[in-house]
C-alpha atoms as a PDB file:
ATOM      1  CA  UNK A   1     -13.160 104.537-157.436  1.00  0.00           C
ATOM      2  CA  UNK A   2     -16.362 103.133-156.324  1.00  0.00           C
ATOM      3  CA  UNK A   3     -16.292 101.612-152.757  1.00  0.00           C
ATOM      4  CA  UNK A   4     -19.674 100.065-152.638  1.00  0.00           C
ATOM      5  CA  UNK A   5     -23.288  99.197-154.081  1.00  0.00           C
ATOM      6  CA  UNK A   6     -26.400  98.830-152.608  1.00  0.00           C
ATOM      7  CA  UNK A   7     -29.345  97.343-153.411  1.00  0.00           C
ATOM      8  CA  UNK A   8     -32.244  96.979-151.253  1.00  0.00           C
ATOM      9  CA  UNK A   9     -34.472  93.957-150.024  1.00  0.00           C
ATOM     10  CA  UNK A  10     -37.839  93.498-148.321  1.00  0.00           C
ATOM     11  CA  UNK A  11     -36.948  89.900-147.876  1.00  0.00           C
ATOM     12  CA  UNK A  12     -33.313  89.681-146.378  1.00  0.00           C
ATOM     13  CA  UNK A  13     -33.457  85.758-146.595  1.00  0.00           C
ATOM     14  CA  UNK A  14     -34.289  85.302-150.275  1.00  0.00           C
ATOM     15  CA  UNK A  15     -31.446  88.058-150.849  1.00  0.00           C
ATOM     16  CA  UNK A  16     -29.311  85.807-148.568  1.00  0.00           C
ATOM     17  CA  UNK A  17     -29.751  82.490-150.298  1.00  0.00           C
ATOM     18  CA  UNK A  18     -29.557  84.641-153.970  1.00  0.00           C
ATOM     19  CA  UNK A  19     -26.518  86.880-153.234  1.00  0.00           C
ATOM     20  CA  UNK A  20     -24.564  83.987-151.581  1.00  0.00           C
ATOM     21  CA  UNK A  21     -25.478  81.496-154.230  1.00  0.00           C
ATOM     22  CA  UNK A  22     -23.452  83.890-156.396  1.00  0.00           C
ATOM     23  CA  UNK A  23     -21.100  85.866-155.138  1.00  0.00           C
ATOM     24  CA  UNK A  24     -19.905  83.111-151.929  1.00  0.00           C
ATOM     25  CA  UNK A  25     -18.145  81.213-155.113  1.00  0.00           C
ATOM     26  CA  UNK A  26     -16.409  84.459-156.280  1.00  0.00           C
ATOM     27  CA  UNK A  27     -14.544  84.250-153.036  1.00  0.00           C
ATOM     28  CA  UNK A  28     -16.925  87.287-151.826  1.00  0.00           C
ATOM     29  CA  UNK A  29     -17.519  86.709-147.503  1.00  0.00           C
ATOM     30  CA  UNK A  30     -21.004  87.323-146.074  1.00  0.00           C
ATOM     31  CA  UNK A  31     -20.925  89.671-143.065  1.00  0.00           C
ATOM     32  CA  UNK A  32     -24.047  90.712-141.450  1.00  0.00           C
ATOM     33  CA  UNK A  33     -25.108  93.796-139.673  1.00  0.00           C
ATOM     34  CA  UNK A  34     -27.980  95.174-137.927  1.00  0.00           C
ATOM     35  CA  UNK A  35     -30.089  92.709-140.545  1.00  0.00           C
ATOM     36  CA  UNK A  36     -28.380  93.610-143.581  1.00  0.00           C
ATOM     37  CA  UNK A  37     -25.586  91.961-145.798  1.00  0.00           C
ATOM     38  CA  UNK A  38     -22.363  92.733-146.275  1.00  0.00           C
ATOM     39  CA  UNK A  39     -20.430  90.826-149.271  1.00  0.00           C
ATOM     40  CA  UNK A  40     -17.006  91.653-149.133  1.00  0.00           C
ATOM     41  CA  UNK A  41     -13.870  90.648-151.122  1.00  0.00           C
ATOM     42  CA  UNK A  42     -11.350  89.318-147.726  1.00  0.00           C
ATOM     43  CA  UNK A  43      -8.351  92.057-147.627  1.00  0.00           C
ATOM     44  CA  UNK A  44      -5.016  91.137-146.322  1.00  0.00           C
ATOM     45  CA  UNK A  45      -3.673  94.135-143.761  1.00  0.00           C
ATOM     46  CA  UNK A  46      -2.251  96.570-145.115  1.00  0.00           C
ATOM     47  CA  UNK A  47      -3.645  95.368-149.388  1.00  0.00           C
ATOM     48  CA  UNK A  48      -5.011  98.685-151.387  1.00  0.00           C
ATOM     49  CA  UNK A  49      -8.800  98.779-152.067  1.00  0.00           C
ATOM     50  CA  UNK A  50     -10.763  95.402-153.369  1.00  0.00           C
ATOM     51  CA  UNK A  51     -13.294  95.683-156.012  1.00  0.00           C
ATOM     52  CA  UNK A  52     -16.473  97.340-154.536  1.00  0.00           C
ATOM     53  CA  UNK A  53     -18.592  95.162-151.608  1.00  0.00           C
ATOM     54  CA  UNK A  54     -22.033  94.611-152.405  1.00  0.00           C
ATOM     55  CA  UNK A  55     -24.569  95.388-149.759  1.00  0.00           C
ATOM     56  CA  UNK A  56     -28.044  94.310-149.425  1.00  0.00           C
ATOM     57  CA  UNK A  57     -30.587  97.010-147.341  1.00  0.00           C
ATOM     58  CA  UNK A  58     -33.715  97.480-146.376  1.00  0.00           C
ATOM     59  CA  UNK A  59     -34.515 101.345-147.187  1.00  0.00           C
ATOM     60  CA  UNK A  60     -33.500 103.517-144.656  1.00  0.00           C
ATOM     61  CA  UNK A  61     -37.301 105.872-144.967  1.00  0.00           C
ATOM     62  CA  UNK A  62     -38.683 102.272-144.506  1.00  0.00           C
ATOM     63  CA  UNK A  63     -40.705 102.222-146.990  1.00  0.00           C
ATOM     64  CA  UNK A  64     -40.755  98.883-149.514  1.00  0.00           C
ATOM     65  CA  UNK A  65     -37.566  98.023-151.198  1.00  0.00           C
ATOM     66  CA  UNK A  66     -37.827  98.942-155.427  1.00  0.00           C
ATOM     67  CA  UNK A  67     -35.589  97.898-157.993  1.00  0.00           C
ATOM     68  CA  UNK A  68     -34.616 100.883-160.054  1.00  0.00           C
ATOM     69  CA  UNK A  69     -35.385 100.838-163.722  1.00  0.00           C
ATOM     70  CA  UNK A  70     -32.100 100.810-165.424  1.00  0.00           C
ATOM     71  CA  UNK A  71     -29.865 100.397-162.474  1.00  0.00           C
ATOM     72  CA  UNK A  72     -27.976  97.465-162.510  1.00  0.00           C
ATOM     73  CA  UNK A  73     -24.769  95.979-160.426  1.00  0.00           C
ATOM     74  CA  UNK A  74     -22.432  94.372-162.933  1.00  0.00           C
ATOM     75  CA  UNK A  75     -19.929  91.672-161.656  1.00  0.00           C
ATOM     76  CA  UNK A  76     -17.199  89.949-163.831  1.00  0.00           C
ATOM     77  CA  UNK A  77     -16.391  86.695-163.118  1.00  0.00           C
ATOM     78  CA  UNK A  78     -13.070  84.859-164.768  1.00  0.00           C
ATOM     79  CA  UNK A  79     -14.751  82.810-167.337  1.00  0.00           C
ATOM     80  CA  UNK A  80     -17.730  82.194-169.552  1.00  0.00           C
ATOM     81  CA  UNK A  81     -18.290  78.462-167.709  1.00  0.00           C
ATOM     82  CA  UNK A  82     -18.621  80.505-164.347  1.00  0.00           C
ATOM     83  CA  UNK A  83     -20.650  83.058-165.963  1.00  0.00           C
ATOM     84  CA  UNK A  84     -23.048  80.148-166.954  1.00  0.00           C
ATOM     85  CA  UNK A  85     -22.606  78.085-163.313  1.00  0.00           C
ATOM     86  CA  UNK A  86     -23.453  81.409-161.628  1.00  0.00           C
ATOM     87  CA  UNK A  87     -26.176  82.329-163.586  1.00  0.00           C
ATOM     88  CA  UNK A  88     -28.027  78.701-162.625  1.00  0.00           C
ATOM     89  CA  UNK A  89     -27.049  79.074-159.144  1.00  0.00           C
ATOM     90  CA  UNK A  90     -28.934  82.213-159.183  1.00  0.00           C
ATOM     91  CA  UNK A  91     -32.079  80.906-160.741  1.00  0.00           C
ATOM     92  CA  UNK A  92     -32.029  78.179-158.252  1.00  0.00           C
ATOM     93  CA  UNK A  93     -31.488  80.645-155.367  1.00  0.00           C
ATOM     94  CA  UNK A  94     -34.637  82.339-155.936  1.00  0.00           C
ATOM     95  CA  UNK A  95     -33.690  84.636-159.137  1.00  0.00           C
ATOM     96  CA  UNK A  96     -35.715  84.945-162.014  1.00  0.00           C
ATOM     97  CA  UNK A  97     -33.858  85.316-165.895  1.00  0.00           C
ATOM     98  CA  UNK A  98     -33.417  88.589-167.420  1.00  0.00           C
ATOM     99  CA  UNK A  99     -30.902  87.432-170.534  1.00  0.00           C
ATOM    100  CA  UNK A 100     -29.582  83.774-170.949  1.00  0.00           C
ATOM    101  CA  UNK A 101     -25.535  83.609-171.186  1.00  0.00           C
ATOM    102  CA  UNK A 102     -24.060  84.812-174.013  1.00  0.00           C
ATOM    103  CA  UNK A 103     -22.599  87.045-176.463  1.00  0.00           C
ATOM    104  CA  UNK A 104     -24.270  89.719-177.381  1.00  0.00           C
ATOM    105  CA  UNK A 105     -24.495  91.663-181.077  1.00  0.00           C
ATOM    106  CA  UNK A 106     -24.090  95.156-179.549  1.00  0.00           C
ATOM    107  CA  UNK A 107     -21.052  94.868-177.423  1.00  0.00           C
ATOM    108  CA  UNK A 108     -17.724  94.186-178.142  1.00  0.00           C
ATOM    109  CA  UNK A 109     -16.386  90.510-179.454  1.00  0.00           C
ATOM    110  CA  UNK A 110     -15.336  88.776-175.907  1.00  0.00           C
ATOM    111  CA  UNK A 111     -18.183  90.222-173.514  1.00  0.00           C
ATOM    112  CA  UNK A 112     -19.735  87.241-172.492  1.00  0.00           C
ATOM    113  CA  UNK A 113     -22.664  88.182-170.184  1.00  0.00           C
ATOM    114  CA  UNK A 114     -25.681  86.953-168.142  1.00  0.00           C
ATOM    115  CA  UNK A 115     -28.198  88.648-166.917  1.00  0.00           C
ATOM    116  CA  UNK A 116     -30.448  88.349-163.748  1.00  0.00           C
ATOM    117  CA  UNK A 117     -33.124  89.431-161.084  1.00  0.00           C
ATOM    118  CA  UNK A 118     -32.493  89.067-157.747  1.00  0.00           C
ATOM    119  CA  UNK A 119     -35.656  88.279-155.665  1.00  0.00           C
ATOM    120  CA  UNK A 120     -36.706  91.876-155.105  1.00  0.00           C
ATOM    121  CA  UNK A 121     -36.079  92.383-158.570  1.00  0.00           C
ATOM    122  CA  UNK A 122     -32.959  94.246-158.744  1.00  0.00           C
ATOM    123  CA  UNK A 123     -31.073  93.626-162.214  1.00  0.00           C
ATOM    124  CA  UNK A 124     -27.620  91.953-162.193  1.00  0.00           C
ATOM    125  CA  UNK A 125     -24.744  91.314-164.882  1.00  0.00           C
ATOM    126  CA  UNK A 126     -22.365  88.599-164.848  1.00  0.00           C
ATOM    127  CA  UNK A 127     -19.883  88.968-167.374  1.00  0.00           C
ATOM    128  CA  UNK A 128     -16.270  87.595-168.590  1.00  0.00           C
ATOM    129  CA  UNK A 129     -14.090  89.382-171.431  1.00  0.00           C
ATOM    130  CA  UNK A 130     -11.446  86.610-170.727  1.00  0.00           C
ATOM    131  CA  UNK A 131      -8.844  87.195-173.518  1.00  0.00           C
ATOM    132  CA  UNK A 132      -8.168  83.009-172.999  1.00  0.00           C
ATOM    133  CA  UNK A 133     -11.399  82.192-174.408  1.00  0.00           C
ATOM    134  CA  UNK A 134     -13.048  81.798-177.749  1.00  0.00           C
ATOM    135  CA  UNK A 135     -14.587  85.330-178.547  1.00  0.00           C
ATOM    136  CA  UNK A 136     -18.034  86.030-180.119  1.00  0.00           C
ATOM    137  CA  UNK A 137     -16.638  85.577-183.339  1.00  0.00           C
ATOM    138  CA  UNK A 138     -14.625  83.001-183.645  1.00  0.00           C
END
């Protein structure tokens, strides 16, 4: 089971303002440490493992922060209206567009997916496959 991502960030307060802009309304908590972010999914005591925090680092050798070229941190989010809300918070936090929300031709009939870049320009997926909703197809 993966625990965590990371992603790194020259600019820790354009990640800020991005990261919370989309993940604070997923009910994900900001924590910060030594600089970084922490976004975490709240845990009662004693509740198994959450979905995987996302964390947001400078590099450890210090040299710049890179986004890596097909690397990507995918988060699913319970609808295709939140998919769209969260994809225009994030271009008004500071991301940039890498795919409009939609459906897409070469996965399956109910992924419903946006895709963006976080300020440093690291690549992330918000996606529903809510069963509820009108699929691809009909």
């Amino acid at each position: 089971m993966i625990a965590y991502v990371t992603v790194g960030a020259d600019d820790m307060t354009a990640a800020e303002r991005f990261y919370s802009a989309v993940l604070a309304p997923l009910g994900y908590a900001l924590e910060r440490y030594h600089g970084d972010l922490s976004y975490i999914l709240p845990r009662a005591p004693g509740q198994p493992f959450a979905p995987p925090d996302l964390y947001v680092k400078a590099p450890f050798d210090g040299s710049p922060a890179t986004a890596g070229n097909g690397a990507m941190v995918a988060v699913e989010v319970p609808t295709q209206a939140q998919v769209r809300a969260l994809h225009a918070a994030g271009l008004a936090a500071g991301g940039h567009d890498a795919g409009a929300p939609g459906f897409r031709a070469a996965y399956g009939p109910r992924f419903f997916v946006g895709y963006l870049r976080d300020p440093q320009g690291n690549k992330l997926a918000l996606f529903s496959a809510n069963p509820d909703e009108p699929g691809r197809d009909g």
